[in-house]
PDB file of N, CA and C in Angstrom:
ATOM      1  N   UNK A   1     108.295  52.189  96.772  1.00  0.00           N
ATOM      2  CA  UNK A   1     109.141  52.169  97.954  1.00  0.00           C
ATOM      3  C   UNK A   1     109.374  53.607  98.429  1.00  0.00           C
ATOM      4  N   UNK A   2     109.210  53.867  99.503  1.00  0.00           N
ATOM      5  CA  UNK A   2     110.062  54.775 100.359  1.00  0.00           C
ATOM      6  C   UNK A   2     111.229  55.659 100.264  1.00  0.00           C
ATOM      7  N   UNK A   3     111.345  56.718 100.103  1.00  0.00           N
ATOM      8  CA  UNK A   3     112.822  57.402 100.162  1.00  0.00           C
ATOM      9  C   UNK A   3     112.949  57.505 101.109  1.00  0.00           C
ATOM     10  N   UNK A   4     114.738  57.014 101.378  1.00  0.00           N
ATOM     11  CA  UNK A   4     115.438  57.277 102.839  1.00  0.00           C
ATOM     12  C   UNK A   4     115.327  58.579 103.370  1.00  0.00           C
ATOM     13  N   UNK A   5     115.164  59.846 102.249  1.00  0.00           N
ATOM     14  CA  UNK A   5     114.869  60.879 103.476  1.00  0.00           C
ATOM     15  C   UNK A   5     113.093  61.300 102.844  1.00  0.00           C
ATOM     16  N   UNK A   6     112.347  61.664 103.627  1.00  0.00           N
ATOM     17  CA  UNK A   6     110.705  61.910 103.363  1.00  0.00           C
ATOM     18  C   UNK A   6     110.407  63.438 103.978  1.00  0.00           C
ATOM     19  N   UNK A   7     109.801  64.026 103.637  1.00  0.00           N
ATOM     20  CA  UNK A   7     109.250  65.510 104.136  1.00  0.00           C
ATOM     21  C   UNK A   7     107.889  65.253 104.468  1.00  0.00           C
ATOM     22  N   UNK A   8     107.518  66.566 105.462  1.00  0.00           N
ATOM     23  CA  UNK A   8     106.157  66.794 105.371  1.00  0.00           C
ATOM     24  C   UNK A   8     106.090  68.380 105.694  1.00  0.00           C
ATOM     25  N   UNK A   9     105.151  68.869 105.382  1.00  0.00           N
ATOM     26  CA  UNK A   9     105.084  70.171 105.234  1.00  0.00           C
ATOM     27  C   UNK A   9     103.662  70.909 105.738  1.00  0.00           C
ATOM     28  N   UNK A  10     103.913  71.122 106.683  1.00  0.00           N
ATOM     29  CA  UNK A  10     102.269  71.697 107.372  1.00  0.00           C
ATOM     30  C   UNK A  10     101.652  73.403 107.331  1.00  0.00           C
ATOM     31  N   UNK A  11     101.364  74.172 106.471  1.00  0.00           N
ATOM     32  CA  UNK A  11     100.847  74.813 106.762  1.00  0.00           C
ATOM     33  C   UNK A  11     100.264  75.430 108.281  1.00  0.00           C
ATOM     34  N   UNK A  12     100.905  76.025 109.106  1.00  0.00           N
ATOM     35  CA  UNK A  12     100.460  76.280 110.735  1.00  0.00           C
ATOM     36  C   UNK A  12      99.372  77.632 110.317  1.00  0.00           C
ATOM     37  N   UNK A  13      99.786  78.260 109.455  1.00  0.00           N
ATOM     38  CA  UNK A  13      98.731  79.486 109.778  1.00  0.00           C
ATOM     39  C   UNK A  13      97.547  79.375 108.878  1.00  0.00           C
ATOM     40  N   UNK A  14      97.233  78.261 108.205  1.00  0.00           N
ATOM     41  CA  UNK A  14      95.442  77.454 107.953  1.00  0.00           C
ATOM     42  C   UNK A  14      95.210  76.387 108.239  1.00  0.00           C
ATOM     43  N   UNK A  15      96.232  75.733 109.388  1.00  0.00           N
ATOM     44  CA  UNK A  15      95.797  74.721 110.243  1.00  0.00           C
ATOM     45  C   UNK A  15      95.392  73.384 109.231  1.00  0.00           C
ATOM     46  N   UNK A  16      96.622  73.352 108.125  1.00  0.00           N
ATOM     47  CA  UNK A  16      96.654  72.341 106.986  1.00  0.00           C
ATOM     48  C   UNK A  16      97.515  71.244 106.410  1.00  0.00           C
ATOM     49  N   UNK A  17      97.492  70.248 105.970  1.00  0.00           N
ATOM     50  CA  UNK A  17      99.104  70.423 105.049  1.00  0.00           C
ATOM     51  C   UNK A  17      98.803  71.079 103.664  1.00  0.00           C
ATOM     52  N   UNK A  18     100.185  71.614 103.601  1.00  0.00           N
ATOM     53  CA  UNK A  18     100.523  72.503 102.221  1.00  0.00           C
ATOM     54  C   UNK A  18     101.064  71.280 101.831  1.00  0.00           C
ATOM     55  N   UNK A  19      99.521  71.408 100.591  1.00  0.00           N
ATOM     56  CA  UNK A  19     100.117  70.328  99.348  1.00  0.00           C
ATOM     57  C   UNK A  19     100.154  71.139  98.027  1.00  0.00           C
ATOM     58  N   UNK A  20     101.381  70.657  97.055  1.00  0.00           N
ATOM     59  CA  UNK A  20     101.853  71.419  95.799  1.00  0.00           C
ATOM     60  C   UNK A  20     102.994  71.972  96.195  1.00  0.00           C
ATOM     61  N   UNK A  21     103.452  71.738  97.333  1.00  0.00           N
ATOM     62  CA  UNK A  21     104.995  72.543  97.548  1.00  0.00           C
ATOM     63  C   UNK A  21     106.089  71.863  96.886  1.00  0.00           C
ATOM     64  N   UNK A  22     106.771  72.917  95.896  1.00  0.00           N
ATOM     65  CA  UNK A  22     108.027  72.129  95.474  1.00  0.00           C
ATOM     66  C   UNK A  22     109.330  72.356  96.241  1.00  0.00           C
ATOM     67  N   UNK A  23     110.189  70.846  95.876  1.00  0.00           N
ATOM     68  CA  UNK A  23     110.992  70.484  97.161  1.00  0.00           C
ATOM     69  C   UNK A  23     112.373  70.435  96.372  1.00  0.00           C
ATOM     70  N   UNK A  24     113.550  70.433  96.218  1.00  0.00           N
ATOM     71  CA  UNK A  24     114.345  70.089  96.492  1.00  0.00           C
ATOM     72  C   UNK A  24     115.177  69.586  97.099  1.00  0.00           C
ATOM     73  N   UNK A  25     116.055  68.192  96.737  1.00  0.00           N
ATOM     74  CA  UNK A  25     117.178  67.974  98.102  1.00  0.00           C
ATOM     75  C   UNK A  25     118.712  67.686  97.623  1.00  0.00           C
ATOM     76  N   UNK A  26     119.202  68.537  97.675  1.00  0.00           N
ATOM     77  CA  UNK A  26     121.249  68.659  97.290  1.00  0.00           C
ATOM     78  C   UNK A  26     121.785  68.090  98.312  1.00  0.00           C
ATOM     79  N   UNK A  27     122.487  67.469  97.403  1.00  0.00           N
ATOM     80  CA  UNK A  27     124.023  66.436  98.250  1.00  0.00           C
ATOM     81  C   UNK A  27     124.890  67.232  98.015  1.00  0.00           C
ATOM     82  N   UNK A  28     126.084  68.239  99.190  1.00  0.00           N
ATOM     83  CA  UNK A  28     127.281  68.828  99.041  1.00  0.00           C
ATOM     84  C   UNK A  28     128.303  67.559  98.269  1.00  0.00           C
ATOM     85  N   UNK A  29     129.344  68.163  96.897  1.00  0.00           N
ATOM     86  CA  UNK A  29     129.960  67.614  96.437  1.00  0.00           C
ATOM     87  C   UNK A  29     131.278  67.499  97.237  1.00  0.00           C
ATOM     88  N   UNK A  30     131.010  68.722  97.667  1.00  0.00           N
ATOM     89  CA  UNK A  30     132.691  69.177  98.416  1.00  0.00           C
ATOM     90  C   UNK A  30     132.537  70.851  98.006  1.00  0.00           C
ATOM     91  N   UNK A  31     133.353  71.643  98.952  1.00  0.00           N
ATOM     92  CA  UNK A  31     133.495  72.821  99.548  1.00  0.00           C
ATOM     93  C   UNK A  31     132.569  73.734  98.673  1.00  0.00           C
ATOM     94  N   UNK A  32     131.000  73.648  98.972  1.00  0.00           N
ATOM     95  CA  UNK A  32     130.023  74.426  98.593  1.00  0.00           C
ATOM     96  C   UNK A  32     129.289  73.866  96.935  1.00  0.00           C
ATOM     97  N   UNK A  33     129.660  73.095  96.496  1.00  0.00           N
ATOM     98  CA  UNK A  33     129.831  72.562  95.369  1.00  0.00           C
ATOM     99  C   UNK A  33     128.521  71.620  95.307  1.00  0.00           C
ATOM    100  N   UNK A  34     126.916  71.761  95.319  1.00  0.00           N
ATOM    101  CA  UNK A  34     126.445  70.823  94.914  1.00  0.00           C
ATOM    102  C   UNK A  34     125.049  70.565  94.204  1.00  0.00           C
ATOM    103  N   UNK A  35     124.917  69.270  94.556  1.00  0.00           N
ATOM    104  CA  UNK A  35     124.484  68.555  93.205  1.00  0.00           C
ATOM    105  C   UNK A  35     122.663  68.325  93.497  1.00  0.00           C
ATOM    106  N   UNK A  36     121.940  68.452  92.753  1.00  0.00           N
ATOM    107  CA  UNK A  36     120.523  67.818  92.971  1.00  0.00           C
ATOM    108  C   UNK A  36     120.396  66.372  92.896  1.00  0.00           C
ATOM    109  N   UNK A  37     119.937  65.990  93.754  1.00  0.00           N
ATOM    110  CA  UNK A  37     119.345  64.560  93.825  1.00  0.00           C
ATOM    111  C   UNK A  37     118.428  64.162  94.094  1.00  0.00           C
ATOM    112  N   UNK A  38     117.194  64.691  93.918  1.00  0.00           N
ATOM    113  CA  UNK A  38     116.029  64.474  93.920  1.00  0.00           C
ATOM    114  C   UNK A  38     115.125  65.943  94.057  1.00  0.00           C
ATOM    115  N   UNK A  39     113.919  65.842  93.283  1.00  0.00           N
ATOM    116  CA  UNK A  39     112.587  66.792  93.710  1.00  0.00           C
ATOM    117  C   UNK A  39     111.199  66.303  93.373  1.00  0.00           C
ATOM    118  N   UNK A  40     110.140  66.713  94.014  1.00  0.00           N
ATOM    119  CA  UNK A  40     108.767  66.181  94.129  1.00  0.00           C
ATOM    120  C   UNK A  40     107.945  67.490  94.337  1.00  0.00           C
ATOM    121  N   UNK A  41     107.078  67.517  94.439  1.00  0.00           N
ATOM    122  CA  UNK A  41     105.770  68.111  95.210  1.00  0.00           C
ATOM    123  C   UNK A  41     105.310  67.043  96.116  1.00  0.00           C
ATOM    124  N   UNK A  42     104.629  67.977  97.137  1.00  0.00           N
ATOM    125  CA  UNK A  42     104.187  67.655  98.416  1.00  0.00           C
ATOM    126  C   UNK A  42     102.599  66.812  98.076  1.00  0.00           C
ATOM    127  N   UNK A  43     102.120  65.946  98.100  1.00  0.00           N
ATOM    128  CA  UNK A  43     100.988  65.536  97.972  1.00  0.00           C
ATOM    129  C   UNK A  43      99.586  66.265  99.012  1.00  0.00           C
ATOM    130  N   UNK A  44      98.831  65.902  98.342  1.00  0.00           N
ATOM    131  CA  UNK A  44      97.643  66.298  99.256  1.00  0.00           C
ATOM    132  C   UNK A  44      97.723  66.375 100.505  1.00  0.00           C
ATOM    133  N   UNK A  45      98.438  65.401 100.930  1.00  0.00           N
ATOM    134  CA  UNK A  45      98.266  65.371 103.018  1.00  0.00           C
ATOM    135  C   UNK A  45      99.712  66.094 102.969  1.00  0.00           C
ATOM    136  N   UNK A  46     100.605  67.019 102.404  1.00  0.00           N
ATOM    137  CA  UNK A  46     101.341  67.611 102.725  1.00  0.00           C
ATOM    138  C   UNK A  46     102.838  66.952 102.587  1.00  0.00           C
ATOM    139  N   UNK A  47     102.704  65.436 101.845  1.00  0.00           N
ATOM    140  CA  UNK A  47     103.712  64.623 102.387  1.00  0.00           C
ATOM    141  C   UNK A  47     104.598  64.400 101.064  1.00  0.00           C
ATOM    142  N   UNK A  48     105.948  63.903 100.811  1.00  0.00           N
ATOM    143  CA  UNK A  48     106.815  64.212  99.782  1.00  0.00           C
ATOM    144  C   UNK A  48     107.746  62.511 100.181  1.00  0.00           C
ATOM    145  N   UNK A  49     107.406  61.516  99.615  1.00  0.00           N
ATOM    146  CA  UNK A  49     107.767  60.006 100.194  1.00  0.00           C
ATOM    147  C   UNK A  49     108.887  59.600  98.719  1.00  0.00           C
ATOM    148  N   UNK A  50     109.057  60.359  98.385  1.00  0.00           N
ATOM    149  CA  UNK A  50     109.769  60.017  96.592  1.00  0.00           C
ATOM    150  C   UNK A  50     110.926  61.034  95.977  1.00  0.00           C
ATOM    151  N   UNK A  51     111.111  61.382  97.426  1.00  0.00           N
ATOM    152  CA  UNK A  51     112.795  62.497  97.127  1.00  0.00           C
ATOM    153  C   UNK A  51     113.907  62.079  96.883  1.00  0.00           C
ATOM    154  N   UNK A  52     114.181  60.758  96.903  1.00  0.00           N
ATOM    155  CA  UNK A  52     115.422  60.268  96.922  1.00  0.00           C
ATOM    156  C   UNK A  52     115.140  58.849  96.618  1.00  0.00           C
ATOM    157  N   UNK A  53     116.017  58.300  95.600  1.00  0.00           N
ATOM    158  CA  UNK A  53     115.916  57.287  94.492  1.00  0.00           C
ATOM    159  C   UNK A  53     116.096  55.765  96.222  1.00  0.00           C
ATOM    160  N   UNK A  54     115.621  54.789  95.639  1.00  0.00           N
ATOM    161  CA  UNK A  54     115.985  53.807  96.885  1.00  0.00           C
ATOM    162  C   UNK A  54     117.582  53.662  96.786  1.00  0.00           C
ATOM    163  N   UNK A  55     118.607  53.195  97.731  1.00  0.00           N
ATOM    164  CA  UNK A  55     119.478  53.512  97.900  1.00  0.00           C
ATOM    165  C   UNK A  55     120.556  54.603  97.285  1.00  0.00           C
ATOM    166  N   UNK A  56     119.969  55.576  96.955  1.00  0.00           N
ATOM    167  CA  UNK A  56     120.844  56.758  96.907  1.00  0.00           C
ATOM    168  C   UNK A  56     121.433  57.574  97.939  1.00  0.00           C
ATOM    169  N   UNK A  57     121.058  56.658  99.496  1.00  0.00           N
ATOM    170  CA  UNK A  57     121.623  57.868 100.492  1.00  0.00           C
ATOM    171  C   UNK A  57     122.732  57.607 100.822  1.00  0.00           C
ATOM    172  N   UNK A  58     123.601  58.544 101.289  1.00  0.00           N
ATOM    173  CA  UNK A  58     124.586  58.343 101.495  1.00  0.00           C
ATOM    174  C   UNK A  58     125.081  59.300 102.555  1.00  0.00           C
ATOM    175  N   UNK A  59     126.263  58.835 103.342  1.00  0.00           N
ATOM    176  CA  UNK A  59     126.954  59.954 104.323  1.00  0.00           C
ATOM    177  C   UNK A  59     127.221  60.973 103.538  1.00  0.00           C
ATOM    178  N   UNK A  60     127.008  62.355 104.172  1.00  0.00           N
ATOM    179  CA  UNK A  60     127.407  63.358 103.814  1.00  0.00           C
ATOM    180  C   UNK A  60     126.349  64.460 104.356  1.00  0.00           C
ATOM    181  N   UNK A  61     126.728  66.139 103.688  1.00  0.00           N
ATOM    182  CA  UNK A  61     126.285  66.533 103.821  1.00  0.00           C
ATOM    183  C   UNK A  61     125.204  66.887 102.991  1.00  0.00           C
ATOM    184  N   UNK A  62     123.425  67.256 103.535  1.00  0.00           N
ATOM    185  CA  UNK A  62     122.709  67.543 102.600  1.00  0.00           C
ATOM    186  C   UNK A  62     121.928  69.073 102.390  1.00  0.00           C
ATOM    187  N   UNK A  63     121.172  69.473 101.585  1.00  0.00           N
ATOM    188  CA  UNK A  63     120.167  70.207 101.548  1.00  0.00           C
ATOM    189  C   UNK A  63     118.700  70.223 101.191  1.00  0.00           C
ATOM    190  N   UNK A  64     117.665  70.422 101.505  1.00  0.00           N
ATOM    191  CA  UNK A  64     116.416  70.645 101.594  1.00  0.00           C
ATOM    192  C   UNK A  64     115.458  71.649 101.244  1.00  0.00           C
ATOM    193  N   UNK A  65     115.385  72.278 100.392  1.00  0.00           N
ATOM    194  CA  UNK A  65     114.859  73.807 100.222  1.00  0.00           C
ATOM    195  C   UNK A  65     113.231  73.370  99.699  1.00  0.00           C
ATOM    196  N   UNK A  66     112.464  74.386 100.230  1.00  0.00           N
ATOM    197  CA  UNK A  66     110.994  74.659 100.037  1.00  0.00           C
ATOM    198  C   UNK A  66     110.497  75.978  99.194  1.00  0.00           C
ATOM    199  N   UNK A  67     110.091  75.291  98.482  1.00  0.00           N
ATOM    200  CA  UNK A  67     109.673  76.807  97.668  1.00  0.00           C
ATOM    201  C   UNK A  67     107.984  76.782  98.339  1.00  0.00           C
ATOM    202  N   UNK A  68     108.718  77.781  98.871  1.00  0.00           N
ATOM    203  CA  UNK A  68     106.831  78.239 100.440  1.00  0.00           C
ATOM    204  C   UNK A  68     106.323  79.647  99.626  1.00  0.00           C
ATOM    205  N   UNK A  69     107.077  79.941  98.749  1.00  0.00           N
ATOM    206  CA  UNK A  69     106.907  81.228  98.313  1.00  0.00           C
ATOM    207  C   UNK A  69     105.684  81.600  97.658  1.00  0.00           C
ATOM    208  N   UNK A  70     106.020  79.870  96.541  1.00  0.00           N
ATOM    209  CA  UNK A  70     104.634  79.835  95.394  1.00  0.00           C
ATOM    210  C   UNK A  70     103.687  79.143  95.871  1.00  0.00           C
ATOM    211  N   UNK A  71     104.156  78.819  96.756  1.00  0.00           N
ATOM    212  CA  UNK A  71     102.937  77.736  97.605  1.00  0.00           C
ATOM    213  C   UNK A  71     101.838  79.022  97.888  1.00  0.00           C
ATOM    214  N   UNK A  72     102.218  80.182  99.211  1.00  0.00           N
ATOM    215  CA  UNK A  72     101.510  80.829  99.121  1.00  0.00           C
ATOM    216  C   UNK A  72     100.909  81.647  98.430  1.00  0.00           C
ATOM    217  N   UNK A  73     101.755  82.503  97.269  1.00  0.00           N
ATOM    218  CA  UNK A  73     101.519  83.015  96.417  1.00  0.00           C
ATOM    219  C   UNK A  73     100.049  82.368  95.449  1.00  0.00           C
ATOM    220  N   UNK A  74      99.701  81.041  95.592  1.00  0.00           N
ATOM    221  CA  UNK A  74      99.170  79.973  94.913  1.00  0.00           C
ATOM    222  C   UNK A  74      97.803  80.729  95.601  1.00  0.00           C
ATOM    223  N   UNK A  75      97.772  80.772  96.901  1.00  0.00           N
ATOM    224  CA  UNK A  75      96.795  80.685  97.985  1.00  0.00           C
ATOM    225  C   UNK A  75      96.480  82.098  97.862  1.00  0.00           C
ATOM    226  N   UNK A  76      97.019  83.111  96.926  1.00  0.00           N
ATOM    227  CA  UNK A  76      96.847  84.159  97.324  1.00  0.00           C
ATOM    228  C   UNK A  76      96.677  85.049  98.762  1.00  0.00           C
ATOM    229  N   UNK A  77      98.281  84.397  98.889  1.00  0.00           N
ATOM    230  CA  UNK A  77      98.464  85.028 100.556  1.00  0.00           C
ATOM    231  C   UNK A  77     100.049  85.713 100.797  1.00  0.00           C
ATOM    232  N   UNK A  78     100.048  86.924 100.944  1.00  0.00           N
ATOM    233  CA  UNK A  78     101.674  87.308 101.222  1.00  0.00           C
ATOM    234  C   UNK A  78     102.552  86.705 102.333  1.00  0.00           C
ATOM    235  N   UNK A  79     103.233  86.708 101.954  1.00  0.00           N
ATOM    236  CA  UNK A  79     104.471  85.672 102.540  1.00  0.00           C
ATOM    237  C   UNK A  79     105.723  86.319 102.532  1.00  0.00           C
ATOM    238  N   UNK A  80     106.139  86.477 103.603  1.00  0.00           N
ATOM    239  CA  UNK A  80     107.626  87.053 103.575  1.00  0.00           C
ATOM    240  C   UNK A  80     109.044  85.999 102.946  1.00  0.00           C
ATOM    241  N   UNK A  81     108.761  84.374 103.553  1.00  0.00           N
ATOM    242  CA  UNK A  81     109.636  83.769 102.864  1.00  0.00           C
ATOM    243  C   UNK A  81     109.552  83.644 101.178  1.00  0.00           C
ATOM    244  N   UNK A  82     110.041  83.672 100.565  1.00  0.00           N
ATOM    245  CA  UNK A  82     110.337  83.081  99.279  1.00  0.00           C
ATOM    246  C   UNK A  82     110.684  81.111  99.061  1.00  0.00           C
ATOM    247  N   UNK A  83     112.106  81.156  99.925  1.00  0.00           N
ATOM    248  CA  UNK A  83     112.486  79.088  99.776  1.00  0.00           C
ATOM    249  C   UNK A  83     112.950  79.189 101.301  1.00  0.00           C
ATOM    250  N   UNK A  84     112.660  78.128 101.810  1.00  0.00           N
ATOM    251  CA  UNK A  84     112.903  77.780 102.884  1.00  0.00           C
ATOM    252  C   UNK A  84     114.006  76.700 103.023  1.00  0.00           C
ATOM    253  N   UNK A  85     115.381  76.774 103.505  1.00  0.00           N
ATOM    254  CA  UNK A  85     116.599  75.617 103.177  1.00  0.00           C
ATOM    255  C   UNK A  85     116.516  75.082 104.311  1.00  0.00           C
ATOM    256  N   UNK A  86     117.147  74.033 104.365  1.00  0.00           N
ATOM    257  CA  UNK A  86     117.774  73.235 105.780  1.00  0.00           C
ATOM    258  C   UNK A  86     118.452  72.451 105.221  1.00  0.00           C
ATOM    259  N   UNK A  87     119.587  72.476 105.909  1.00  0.00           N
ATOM    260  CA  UNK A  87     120.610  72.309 105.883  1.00  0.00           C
ATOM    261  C   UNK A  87     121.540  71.194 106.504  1.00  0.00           C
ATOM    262  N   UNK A  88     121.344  69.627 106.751  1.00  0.00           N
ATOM    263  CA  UNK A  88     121.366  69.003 107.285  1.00  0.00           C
ATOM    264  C   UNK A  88     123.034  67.823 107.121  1.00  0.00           C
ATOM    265  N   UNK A  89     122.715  67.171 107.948  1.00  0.00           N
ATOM    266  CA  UNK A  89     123.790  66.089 107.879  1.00  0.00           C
ATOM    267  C   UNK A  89     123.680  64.691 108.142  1.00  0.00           C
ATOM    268  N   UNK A  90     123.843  63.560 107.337  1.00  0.00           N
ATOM    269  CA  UNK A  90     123.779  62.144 107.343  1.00  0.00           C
ATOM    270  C   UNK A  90     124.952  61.666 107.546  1.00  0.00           C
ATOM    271  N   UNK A  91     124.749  61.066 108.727  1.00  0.00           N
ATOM    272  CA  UNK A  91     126.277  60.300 109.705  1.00  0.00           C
ATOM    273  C   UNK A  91     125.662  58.560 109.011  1.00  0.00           C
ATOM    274  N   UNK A  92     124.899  58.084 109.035  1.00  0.00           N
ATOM    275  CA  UNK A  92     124.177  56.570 109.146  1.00  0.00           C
ATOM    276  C   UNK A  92     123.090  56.705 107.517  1.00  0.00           C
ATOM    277  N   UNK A  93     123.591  56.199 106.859  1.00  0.00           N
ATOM    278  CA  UNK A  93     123.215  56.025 105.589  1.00  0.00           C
ATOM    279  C   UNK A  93     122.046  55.044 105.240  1.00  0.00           C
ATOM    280  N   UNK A  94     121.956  54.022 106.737  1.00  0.00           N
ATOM    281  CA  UNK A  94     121.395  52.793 106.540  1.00  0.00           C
ATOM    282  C   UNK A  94     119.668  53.427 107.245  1.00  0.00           C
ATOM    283  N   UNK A  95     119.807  54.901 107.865  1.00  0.00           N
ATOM    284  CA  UNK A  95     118.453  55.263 108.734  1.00  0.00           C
ATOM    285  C   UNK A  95     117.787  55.772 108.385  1.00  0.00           C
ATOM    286  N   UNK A  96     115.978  55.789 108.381  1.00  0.00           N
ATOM    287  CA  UNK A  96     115.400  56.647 107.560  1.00  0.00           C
ATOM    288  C   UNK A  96     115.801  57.614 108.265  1.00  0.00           C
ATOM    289  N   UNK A  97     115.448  59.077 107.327  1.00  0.00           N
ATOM    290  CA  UNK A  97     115.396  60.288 108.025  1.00  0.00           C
ATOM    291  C   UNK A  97     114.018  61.431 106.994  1.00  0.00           C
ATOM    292  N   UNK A  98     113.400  61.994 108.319  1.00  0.00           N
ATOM    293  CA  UNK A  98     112.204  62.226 107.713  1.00  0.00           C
ATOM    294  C   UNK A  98     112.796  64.153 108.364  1.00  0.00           C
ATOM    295  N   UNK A  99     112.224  65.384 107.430  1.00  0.00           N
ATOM    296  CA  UNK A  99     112.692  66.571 107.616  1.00  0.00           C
ATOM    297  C   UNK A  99     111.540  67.106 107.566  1.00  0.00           C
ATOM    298  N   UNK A 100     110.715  67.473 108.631  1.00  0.00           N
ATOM    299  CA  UNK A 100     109.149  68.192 108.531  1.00  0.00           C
ATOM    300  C   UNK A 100     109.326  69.706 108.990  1.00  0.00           C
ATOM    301  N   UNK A 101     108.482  70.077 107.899  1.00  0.00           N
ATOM    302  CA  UNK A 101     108.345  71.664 107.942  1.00  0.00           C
ATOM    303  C   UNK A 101     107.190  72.101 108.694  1.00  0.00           C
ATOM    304  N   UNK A 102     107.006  73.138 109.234  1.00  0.00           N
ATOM    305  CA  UNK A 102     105.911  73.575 110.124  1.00  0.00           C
ATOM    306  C   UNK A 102     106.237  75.088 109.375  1.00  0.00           C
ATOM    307  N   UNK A 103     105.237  75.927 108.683  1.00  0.00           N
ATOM    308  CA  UNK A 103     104.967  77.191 107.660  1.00  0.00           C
ATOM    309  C   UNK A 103     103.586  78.054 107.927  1.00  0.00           C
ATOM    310  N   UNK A 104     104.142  79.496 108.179  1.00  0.00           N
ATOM    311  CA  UNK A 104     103.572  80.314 108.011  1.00  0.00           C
ATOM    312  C   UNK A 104     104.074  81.126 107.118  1.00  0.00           C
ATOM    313  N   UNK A 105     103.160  82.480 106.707  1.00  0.00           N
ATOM    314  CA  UNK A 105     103.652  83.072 106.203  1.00  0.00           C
ATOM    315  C   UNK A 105     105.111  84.226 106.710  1.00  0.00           C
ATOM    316  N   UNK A 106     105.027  83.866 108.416  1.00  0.00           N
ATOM    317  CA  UNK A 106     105.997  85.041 108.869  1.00  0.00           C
ATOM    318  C   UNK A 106     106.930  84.315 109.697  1.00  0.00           C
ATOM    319  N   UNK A 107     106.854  82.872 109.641  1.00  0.00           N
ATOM    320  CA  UNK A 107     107.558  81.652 110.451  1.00  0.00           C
ATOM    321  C   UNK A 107     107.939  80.585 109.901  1.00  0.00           C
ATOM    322  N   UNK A 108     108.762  79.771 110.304  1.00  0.00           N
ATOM    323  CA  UNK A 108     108.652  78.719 110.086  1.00  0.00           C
ATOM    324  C   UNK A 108     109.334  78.142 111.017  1.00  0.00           C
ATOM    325  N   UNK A 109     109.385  76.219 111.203  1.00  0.00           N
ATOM    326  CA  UNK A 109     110.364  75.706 112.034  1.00  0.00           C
ATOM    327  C   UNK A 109     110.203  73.940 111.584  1.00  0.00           C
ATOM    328  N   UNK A 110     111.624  73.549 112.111  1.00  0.00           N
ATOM    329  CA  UNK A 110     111.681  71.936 111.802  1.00  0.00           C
ATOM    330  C   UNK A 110     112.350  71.725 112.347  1.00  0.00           C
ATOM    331  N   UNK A 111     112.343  69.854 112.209  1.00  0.00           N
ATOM    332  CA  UNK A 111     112.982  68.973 113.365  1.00  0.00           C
ATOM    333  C   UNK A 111     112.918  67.763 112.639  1.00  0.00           C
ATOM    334  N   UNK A 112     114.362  67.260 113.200  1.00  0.00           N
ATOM    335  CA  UNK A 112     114.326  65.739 112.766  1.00  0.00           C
ATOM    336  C   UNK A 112     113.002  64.708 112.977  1.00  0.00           C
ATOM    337  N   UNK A 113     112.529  64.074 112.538  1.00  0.00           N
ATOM    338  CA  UNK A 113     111.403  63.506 112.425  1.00  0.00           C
ATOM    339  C   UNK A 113     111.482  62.132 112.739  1.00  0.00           C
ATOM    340  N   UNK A 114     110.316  61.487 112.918  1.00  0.00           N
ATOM    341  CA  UNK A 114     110.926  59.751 112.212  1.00  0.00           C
ATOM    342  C   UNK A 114     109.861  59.237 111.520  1.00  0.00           C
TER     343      UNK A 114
END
């Protein structure tokens, strides 16, 4: 099954997905305080479908971090980022929500997904 929240992670500057990226995703406990609830690597097509247990989502606030660091480092390519966070929020517990990364070594950017 599906985790309510899913990543994908594209490599923009070799026109790829970056697969082997490790992921993290933290649930805030309360005032800065939190907790891991899931991590994976990115599969071959770049994609991460197993971050979060089936109904473990919940309202609140979350986090997302990418370690893009070793990804490139892997590729033998310098990279200014090290982890990449985002920083998000779940109002509707019942919706998927998908968090895709777009990665270079001197960029990055994301957007709610579906």
């Amino acid at each position: 099954m599906t985790s309510a929240i899913t990543t994908h992670v594209l490599d923009t500057s070799r026109g790829m997905p970056a697969a082997g990226v490790h992921v993290w995703l933290d649930r805030e406990q309360g005032a800065g305080i939190w907790e891991l609830v899931g991590e994976g690597n990115t599969d071959a097509d770049g994609r991460l479908k197993t971050l979060l247990a089936p109904g473990a989502l919940e309202a609140g606030s979350y986090r997302i971090t990418f370690d893009v660091g070793a990804y490139f480092a892997g590729a033998g390519i310098k990279c200014f980022w090290r982890l990449v966070t985002v920083a998000f929020v779940v109002e509707d517990a019942t919706k998927h929500l998908h968090v895709p990364l777009l990665v270079s070594p001197f960029g990055y950017s994301t957007y709610r997904g579906s």
